[in-house]
Protein backbone atom coordinates (compact mmCIF):
# COMPACT_ATOMS: atom_id res chain seq x y z
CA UNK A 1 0.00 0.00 0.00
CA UNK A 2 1.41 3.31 -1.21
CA UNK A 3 0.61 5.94 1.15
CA UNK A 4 0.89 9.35 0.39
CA UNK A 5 0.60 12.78 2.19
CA UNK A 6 0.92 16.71 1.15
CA UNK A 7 2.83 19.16 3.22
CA UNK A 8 1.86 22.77 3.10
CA UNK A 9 3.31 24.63 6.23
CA UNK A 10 1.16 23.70 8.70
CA UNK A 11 2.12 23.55 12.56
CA UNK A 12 4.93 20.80 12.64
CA UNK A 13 2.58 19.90 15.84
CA UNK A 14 -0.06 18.65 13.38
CA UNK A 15 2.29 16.88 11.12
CA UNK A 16 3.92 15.10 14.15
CA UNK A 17 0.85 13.82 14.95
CA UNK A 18 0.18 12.29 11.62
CA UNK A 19 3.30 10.82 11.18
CA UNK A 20 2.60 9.10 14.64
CA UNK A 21 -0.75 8.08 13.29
CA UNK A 22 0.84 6.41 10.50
CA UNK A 23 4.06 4.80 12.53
CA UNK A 24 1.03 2.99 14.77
CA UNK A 25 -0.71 1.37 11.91
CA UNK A 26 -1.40 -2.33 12.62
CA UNK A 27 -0.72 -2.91 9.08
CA UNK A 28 3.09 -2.36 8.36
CA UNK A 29 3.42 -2.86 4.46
CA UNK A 30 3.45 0.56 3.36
CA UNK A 31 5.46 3.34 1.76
CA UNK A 32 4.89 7.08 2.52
CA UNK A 33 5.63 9.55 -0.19
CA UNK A 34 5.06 13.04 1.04
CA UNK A 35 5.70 16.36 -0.83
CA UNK A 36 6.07 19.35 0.29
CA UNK A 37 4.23 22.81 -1.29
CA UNK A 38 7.23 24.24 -0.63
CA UNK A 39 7.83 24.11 2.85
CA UNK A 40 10.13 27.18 3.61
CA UNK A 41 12.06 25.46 6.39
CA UNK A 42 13.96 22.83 4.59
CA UNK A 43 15.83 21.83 7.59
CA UNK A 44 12.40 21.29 9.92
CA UNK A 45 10.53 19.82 6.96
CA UNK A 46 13.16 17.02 6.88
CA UNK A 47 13.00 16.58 10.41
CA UNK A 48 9.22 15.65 10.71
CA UNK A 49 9.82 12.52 8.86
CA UNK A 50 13.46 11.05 10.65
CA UNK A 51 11.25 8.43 12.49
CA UNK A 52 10.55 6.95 9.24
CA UNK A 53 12.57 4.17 7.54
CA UNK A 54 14.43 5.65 5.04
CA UNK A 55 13.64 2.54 2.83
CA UNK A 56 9.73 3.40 2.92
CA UNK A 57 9.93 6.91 2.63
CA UNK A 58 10.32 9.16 -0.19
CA UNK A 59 10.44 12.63 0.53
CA UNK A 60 10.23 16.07 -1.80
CA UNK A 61 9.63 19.61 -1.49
CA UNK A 62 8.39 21.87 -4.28
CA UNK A 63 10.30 24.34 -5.34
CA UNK A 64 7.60 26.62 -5.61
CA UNK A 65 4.41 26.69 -3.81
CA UNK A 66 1.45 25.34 -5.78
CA UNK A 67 -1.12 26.46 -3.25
CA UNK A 68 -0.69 28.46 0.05
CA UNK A 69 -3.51 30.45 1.35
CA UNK A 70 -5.04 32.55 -1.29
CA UNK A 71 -1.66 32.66 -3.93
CA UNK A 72 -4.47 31.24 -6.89
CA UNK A 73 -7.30 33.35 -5.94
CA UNK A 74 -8.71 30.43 -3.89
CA UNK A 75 -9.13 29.03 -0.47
CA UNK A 76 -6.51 26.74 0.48
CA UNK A 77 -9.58 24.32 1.88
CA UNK A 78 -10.85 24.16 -1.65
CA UNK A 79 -7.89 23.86 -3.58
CA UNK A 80 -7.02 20.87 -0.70
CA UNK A 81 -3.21 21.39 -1.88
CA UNK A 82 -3.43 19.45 -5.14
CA UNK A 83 -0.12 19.97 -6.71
CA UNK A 84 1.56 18.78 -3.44
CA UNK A 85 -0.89 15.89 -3.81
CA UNK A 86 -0.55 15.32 -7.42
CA UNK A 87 2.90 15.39 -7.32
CA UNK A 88 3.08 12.37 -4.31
CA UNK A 89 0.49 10.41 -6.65
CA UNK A 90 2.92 10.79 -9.76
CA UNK A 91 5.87 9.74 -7.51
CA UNK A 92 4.31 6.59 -6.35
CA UNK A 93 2.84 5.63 -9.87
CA UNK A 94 6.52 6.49 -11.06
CA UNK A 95 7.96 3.89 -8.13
CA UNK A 96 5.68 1.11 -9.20
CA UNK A 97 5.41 1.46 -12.87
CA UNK A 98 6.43 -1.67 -13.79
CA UNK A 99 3.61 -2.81 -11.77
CA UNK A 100 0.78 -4.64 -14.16
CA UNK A 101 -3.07 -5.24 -13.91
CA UNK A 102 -2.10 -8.34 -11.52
CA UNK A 103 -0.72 -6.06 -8.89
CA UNK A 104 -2.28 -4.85 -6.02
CA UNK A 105 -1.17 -1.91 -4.88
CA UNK A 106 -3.33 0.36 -3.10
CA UNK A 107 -3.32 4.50 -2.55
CA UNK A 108 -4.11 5.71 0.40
CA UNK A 109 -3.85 9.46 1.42
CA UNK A 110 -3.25 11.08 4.51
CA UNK A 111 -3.74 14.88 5.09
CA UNK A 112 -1.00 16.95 7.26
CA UNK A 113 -3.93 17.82 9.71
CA UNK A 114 -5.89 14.62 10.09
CA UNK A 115 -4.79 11.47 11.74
CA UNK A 116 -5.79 7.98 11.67
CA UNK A 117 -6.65 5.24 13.67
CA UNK A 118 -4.54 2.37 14.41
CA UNK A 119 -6.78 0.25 12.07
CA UNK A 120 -7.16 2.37 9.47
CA UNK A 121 -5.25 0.94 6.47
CA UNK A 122 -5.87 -3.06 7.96
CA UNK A 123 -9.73 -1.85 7.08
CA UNK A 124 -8.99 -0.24 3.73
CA UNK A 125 -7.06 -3.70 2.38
CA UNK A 126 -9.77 -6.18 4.40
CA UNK A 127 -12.51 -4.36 2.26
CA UNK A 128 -10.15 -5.12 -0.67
CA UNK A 129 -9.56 -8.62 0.18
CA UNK A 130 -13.16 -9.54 1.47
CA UNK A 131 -14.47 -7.84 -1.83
CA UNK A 132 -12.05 -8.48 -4.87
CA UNK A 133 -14.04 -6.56 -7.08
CA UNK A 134 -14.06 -3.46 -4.95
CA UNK A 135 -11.36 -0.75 -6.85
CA UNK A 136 -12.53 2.25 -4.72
CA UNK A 137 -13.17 2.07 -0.82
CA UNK A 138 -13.70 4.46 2.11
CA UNK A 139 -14.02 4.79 5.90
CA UNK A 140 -16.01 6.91 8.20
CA UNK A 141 -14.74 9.62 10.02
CA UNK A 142 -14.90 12.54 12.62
CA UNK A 143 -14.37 15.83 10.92
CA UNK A 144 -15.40 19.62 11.48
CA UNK A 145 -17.00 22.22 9.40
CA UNK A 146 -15.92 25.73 9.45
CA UNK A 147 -17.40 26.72 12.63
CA UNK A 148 -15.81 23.87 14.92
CA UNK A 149 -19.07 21.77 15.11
CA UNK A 150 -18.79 18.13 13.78
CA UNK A 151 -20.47 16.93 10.83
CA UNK A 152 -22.52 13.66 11.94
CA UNK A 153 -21.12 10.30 10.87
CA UNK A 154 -22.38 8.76 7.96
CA UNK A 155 -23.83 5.38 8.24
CA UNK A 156 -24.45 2.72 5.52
CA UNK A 157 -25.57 -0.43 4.96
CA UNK A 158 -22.85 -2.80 6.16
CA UNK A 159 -21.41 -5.56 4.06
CA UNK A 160 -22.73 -4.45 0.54
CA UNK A 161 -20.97 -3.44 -2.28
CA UNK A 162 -22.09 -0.53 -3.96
CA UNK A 163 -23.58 0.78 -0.41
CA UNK A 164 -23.89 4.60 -1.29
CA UNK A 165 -26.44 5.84 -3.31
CA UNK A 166 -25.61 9.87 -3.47
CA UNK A 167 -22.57 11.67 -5.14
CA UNK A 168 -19.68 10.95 -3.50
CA UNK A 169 -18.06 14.38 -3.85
CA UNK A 170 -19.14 16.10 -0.15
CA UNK A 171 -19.18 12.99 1.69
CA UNK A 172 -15.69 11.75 1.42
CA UNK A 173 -12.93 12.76 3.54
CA UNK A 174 -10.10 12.61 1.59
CA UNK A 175 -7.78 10.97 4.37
CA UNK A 176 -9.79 8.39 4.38
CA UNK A 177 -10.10 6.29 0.71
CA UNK A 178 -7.97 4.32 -0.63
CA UNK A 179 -8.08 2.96 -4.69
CA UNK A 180 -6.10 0.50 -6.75
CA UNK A 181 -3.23 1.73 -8.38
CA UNK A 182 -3.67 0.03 -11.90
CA UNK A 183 -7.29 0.85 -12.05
CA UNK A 184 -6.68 4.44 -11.59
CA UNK A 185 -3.26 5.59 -12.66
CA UNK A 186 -3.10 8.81 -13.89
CA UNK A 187 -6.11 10.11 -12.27
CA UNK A 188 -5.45 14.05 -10.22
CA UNK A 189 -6.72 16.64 -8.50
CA UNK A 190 -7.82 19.33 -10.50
CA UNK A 191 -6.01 23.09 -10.04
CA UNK A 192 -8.29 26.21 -10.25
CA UNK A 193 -6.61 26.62 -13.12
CA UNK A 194 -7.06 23.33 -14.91
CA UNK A 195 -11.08 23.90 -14.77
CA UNK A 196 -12.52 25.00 -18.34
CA UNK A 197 -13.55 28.57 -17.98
CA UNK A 198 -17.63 27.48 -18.44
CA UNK A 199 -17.19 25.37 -15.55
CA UNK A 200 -20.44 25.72 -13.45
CA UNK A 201 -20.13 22.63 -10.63
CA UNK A 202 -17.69 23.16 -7.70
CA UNK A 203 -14.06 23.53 -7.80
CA UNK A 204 -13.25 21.96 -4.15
CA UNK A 205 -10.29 19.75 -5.24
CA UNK A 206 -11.51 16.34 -3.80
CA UNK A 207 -15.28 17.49 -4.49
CA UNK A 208 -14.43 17.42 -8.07
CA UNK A 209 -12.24 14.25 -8.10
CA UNK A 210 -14.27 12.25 -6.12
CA UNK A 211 -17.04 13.14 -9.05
CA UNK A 212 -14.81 12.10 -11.56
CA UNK A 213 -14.12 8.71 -9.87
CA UNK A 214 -17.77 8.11 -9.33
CA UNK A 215 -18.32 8.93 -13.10
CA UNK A 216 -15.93 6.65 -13.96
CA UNK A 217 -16.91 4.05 -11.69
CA UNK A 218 -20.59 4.42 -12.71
CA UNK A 219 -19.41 4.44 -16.72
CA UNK A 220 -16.91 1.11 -16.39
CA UNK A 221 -19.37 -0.21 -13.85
CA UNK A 222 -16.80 -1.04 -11.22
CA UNK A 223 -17.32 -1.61 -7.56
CA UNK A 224 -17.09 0.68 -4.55
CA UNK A 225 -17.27 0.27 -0.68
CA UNK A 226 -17.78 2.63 1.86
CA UNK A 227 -16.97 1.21 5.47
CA UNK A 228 -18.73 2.44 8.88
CA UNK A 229 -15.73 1.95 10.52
CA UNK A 230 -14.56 5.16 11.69
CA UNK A 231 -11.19 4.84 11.41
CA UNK A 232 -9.59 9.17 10.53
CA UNK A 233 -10.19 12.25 12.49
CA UNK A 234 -10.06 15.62 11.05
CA UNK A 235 -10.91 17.51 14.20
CA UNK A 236 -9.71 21.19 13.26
CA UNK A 237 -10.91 23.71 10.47
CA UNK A 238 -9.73 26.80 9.38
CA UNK A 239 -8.22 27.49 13.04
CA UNK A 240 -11.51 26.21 14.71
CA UNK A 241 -11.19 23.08 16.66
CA UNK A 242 -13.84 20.63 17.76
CA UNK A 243 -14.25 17.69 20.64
CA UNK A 244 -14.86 14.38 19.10
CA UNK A 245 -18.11 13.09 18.40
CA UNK A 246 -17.43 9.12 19.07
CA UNK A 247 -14.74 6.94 20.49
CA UNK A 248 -11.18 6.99 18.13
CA UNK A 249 -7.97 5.89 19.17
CA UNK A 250 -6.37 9.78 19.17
CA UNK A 251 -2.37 10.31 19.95
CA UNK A 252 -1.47 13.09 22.39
C-alpha cells in the first residue's frame, strides 16, 4: 500500500501527529511519499519525517508553492493542496510502474492535519480482500466544518458493495479512501486553473475528483465500498477546533 501525504506549512505539531498516526498502523506494508508545497524550512521539513525508515519513505519539497492560502485566488480548503498531492500520486505511480493489472497496490492518502486510527489501512485492504471486485473504498470519520461543530457520521448499509447511493463528492474525507493503483493511474486533483472557464459545478479539489471517480466508476461499472468503521479524524478547520463526536484511538 502506497501511502501518500501533502505538506503545506502547517504547525509541525499537526504533522507530528500524523506521522505518529501512521508509525502505529497495525498494518506495516506501506510506503509514505510526502511532498512538500514548498515548505520554507527545509531543515524542519526534513526533520518531521526522521522516524521513518528511510527505505519506505520518499520525501520532496516543491520548489515553488502550488497552493498556500489565497496565492491562486482560492481558499486553500478548496484547492485541498493538489499539486503537493498530485505530485506524491505521480511519484508513487513512477515507483511502481512496472507494476501490471495483476498487482495490487493500493493509494491511500493522509492529510497533514488529520490522523488515523490504528486500524485504518488493515480496514482499507480487508474491504479489498473480502471484496475483490471493490477498486474504490472508504471509511467513516470525525471531521469539522468551518465553525468547529462536527459533521454527523455517515452510516451505511454494512457488508454491501455498492452501499452509497448519493454523489460521493461532499461525503468523502479525503484521508480516508484508498483505490487501486492500476485501475486508476493517472487520475489528479484538479487546479483552479485546470477547470474550463464554463465550468459551473464546484471547484473543491476532492469534491471534483471524487465526481470524476464516481463517473468513472458508474461508466466502467466497477465496484465501490464505503466502510462504517470510523477509522480518521479531522478535528480542526480553518483554526476552529472541535471535541470528538465518538470513540477513536487519538495520539497526544
Amino acid at each position: 500500500m502506497a501511502s501518500y501525504m501533502r505538506k503545506n506549512g502547517k504547525s509541525p505539531n499537526y504533522i507530528k501527529k500524523s506521522v505518529k498516526s501512521i508509525l502505529a498502523q497495525s498494518y506495516t506494508n506501506w510506503e509514505l511519499f510526502v511532498t512538500g508545497d514548498n515548505y520554507e524550512n527545509e531543515r524542519e521539513f526534513s526533520s518531521l519525517f526522521t522516524s521513518i525508515s528511510s527505505s519506505k519513505l520518499f520525501l520532496h519539497n516543491l520548489p515553488e508553492a502550488g497552493e498556500r492560502d489565497n496565492l491562486t485566488g482560492i481558499e486553500l480548503w478548496q484547492s485541498g493542496g493538489a499539486s503537493a498531492m498530485n505530485d506524491a500520486l505521480q511519484r508513487a505511480e513512477q515507483h511502481h510502474s512496472t507494476c501490471g493489472s495483476k498487482c495490487n497496490i493500493y493509494v491511500a492518502h493522509l492529510d497533514d492535519d488529520d490522523i488515523w486510527s490504528v486500524e485504518h489501512l488493515s480496514e482499507l485492504l480487508s474491504v479489498f480482500t473480502r471484496y475483490p471486485s471493490v477498486v474504490f473504498t472508504w471509511t467513516k470519520g470525525y471531521f469539522c466544518h468551518s465553525e468547529g461543530n462536527p459533521y454527523p457520521p455517515t452510516m451505511v448499509p454494512q457488508d454491501t458493495v455498492n452501499n452509497w447511493l448519493k454523489p460521493f463528492g461532499g461525503n468523502i474525507l479525503h484521508s480516508s479512501y484508498a483505490w487501486n493503483m492500476t485501475v486508476f493511474r493517472g487520475f489528479r486533483y484538479r487546479r483552479l486553473w485546470d477547470f474550463p472557464p464554463n465550468f459551473q459545478d464546484s471547484k473543491t479539489t476532492d469534491y471534483d475528483l471524487f465526481e470524476v471517480v464516481r463517473a468513472y466508476i458508474t461508466a466502467k461499472k466497477l465496484d465501490y465500498y464505503h466502510s462504517n468503521r470510523a477509522t480518521i479524524e479531522h478535528l480542526v478547520e480553518m483554526g476552529n477546533s472541535c471535541t470528538k463526536n465518538g470513540s477513536l484511538w487519538y495520539p497526544e
